[in-house]
N, C-alpha and C. Protein backbone atom coordinates (compact mmCIF):
# COMPACT_ATOMS: atom_id res chain seq x y z
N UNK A 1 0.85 -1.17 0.00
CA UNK A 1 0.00 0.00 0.00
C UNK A 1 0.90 1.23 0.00
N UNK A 2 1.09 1.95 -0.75
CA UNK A 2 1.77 3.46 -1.20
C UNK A 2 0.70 4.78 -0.65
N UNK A 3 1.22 4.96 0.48
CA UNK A 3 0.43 5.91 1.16
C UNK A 3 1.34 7.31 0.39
N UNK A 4 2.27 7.26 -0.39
CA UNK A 4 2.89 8.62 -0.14
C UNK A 4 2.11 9.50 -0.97
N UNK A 5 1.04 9.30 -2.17
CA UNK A 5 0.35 9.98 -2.87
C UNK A 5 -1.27 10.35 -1.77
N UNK A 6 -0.93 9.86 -0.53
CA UNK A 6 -2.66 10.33 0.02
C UNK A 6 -2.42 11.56 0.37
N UNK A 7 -3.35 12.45 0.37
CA UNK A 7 -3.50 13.69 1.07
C UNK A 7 -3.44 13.94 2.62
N UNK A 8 -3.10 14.24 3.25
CA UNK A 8 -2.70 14.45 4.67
C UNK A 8 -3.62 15.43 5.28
N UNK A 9 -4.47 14.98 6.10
CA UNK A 9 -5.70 15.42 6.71
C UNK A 9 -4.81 16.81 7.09
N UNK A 10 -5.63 18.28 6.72
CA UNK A 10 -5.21 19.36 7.48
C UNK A 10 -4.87 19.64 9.27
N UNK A 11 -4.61 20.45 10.16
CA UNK A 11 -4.46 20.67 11.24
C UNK A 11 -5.75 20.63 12.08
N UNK A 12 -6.76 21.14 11.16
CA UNK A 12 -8.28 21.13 11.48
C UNK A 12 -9.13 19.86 11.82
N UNK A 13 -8.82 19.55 10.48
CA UNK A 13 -9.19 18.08 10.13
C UNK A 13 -8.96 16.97 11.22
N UNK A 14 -7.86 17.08 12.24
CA UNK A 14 -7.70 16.09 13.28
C UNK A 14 -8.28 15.89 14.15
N UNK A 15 -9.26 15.68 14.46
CA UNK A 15 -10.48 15.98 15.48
C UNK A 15 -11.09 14.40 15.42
N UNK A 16 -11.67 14.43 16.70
CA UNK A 16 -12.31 12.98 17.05
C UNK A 16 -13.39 12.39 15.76
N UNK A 17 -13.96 12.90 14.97
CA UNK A 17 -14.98 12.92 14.10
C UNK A 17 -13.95 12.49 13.13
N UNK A 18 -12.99 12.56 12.40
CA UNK A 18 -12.56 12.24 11.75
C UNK A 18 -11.57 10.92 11.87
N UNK A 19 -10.54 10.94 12.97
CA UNK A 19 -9.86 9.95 13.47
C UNK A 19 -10.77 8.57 14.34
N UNK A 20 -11.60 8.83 15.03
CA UNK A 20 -12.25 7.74 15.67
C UNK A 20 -12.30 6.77 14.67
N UNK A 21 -12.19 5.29 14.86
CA UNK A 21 -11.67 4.36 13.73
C UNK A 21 -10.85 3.97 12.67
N UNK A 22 -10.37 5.22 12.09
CA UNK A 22 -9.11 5.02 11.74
C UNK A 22 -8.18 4.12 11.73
N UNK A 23 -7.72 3.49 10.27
CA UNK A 23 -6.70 2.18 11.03
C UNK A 23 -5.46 2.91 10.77
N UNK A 24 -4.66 1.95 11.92
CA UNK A 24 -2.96 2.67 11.69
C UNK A 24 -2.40 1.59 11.11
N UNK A 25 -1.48 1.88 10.71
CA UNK A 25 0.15 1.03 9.46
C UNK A 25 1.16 1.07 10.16
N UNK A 26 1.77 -0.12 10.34
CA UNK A 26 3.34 -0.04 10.96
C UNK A 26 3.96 0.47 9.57
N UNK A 27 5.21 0.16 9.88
CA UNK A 27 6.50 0.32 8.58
C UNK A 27 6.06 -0.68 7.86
N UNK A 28 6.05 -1.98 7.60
CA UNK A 28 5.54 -2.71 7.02
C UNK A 28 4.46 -2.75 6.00
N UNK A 29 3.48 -1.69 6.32
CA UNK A 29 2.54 -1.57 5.33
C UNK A 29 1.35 -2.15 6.08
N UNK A 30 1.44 -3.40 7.11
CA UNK A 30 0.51 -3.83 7.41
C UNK A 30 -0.17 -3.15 9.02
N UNK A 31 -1.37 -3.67 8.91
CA UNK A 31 -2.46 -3.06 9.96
C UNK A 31 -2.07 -3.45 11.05
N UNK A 32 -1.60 -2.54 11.74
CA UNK A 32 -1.67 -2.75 13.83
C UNK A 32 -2.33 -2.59 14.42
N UNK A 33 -3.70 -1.58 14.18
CA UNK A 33 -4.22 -1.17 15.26
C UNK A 33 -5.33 0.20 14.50
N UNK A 34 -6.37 0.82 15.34
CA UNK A 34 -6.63 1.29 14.99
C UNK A 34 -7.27 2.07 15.97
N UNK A 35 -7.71 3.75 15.49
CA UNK A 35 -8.26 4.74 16.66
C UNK A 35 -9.53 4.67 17.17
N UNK A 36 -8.72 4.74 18.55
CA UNK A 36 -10.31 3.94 19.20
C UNK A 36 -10.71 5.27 19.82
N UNK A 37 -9.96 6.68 20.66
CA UNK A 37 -10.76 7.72 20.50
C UNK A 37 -9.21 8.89 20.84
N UNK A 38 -9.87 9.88 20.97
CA UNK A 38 -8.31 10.91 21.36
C UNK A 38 -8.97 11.79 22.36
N UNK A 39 -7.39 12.19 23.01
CA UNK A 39 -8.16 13.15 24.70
C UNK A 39 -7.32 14.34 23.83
N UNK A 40 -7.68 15.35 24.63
CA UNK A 40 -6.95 16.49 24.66
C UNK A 40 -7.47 17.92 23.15
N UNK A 41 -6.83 19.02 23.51
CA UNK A 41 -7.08 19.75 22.55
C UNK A 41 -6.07 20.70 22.27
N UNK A 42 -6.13 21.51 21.22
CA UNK A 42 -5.11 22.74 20.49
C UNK A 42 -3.79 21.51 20.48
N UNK A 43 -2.50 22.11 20.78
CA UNK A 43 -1.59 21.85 20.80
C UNK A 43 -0.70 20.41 20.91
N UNK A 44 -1.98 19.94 22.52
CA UNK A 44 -1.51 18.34 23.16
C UNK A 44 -2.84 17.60 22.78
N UNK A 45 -2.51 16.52 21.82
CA UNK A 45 -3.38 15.59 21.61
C UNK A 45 -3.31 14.45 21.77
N UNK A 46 -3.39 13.31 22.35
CA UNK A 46 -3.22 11.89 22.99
C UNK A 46 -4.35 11.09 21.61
N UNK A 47 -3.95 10.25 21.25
CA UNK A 47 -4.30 9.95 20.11
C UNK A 47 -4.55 8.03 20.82
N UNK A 48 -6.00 7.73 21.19
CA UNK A 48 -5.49 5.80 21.86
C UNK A 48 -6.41 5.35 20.73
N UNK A 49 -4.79 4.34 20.37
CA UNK A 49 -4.90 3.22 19.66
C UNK A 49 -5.05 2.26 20.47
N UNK A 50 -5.87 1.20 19.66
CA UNK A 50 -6.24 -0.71 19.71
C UNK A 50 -5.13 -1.46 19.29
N UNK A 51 -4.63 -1.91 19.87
CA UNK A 51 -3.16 -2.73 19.05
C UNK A 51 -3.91 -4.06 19.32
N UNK A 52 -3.32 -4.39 18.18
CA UNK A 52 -3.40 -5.97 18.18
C UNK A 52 -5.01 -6.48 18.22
N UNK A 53 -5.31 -7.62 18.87
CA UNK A 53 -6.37 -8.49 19.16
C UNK A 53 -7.15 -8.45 17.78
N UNK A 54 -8.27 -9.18 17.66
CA UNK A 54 -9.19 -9.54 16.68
C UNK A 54 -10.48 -8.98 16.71
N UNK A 55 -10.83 -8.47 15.67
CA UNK A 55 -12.25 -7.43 15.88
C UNK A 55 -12.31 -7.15 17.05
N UNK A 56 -11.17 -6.42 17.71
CA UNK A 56 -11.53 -5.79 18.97
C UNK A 56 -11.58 -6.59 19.83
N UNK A 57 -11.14 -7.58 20.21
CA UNK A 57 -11.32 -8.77 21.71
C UNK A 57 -9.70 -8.55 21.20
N UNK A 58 -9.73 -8.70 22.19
CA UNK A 58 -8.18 -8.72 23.23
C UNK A 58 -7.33 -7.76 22.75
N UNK A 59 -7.41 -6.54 22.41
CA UNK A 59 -6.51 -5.19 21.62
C UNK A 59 -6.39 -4.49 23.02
N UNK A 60 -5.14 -3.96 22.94
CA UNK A 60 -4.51 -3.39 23.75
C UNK A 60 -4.58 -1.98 23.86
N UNK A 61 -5.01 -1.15 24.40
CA UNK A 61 -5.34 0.26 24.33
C UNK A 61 -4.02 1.08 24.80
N UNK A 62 -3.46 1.83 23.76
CA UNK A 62 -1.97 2.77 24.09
C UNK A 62 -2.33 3.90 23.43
N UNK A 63 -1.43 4.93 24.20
CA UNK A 63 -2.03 6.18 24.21
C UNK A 63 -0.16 7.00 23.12
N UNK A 64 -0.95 7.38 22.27
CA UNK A 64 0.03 8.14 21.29
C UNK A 64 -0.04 9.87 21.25
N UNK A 65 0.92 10.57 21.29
CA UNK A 65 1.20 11.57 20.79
C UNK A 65 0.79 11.95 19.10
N UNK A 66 -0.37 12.89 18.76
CA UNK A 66 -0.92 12.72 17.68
C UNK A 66 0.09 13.13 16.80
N UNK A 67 1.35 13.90 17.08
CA UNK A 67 2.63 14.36 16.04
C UNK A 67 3.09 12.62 15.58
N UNK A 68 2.78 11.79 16.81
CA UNK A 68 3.58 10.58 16.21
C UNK A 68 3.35 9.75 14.66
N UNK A 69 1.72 9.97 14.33
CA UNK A 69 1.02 9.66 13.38
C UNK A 69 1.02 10.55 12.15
N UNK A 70 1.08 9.78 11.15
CA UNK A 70 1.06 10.36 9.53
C UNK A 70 -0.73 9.98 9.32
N UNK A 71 -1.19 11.34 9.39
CA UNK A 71 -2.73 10.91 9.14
C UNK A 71 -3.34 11.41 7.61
N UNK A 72 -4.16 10.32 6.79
CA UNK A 72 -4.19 11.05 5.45
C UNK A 72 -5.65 9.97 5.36
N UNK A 73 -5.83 10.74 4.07
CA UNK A 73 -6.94 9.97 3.15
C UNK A 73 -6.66 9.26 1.99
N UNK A 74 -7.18 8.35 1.56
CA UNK A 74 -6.91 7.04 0.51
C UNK A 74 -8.02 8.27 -0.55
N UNK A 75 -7.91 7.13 -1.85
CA UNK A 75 -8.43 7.60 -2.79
C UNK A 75 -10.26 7.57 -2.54
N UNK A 76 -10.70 6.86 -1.63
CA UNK A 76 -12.11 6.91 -1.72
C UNK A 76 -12.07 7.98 -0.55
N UNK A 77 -11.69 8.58 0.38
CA UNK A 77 -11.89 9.35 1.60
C UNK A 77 -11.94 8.71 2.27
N UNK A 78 -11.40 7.80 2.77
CA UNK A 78 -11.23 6.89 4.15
C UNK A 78 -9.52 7.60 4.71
N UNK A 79 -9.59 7.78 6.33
CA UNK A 79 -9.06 8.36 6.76
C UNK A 79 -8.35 7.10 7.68
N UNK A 80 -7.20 7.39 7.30
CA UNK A 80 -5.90 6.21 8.44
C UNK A 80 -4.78 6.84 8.16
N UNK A 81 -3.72 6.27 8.92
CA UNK A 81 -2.52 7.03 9.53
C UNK A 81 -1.34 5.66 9.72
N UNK A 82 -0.19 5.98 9.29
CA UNK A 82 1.18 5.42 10.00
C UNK A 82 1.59 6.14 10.89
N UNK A 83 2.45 5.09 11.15
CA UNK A 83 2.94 5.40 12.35
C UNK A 83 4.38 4.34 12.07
N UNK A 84 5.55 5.18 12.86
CA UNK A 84 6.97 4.18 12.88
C UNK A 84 7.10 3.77 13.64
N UNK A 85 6.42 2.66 14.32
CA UNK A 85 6.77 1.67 15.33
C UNK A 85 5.64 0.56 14.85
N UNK A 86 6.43 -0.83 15.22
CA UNK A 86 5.83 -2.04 15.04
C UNK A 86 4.45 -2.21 16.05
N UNK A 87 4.04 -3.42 16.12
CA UNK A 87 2.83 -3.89 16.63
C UNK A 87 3.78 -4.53 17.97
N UNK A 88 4.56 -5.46 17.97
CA UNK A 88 5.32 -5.40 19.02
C UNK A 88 6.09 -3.84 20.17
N UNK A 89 6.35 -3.27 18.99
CA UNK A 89 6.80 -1.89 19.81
C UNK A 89 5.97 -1.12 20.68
N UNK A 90 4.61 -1.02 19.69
CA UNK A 90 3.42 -0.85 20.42
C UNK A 90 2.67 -1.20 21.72
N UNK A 91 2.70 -2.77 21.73
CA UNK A 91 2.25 -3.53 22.47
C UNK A 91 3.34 -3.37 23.52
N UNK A 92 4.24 -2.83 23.81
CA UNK A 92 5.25 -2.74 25.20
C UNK A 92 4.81 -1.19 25.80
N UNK A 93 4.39 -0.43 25.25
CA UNK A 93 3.69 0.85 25.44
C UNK A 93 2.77 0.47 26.97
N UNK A 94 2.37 1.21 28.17
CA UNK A 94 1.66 1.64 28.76
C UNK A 94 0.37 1.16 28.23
N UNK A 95 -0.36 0.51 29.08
CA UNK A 95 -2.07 0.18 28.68
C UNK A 95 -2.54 1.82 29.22
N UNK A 96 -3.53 2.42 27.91
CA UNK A 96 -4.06 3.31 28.67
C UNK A 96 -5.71 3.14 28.92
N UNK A 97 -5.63 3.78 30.66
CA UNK A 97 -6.86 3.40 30.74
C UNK A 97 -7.94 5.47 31.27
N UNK A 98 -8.69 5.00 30.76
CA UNK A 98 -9.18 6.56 30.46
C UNK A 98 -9.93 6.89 32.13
């Protein structure tokens, strides 16, 4: 999957309405995880991803820095994001609990 031609959601654009579900991409290309909701506003945004598990049973909830994520849109308008760390890297992260 060649994300480098998607459009990159504006500064605006990052808001719970848009990111909630969202899947994320390791380096690999393949799916780790995906946005399950984000705290915070202006400046500091906490961005928690689902790592791992299967339709949601047993995914691990970690809490990201939203600078950490490359967030864009595919050719139909579906909105997902990389990120440079593995599903293992992930999964050693802090469980966050809200």
């Amino acid at each position: 999957m060649d994300h480098s031609k998607d459009p990159r959601l504006d500064a605006v654009e990052l808001n719970e309405e848009n990111l909630a579900g969202a899947a994320i991409y390791g380096p690999d290309e393949e799916r780790i995880g995906t946005v399950s909701h984000i705290h915070g506003d202006g400046g500091h945004v906490k961005v928690i991803v689902d790592v791992g598990g299967f339709l949601g049973i047993g995914a691990k909830p970690v809490s990201l820095d939203l600078g950490r994520l490359d967030v864009m849109r595919d050719e139909n308008g579906i909105v997902h994001a990389t990120v440079y760390m593995t599903e293992d890297e992930l999964k050693t992260l802090p469980e966050h609990r809200d």
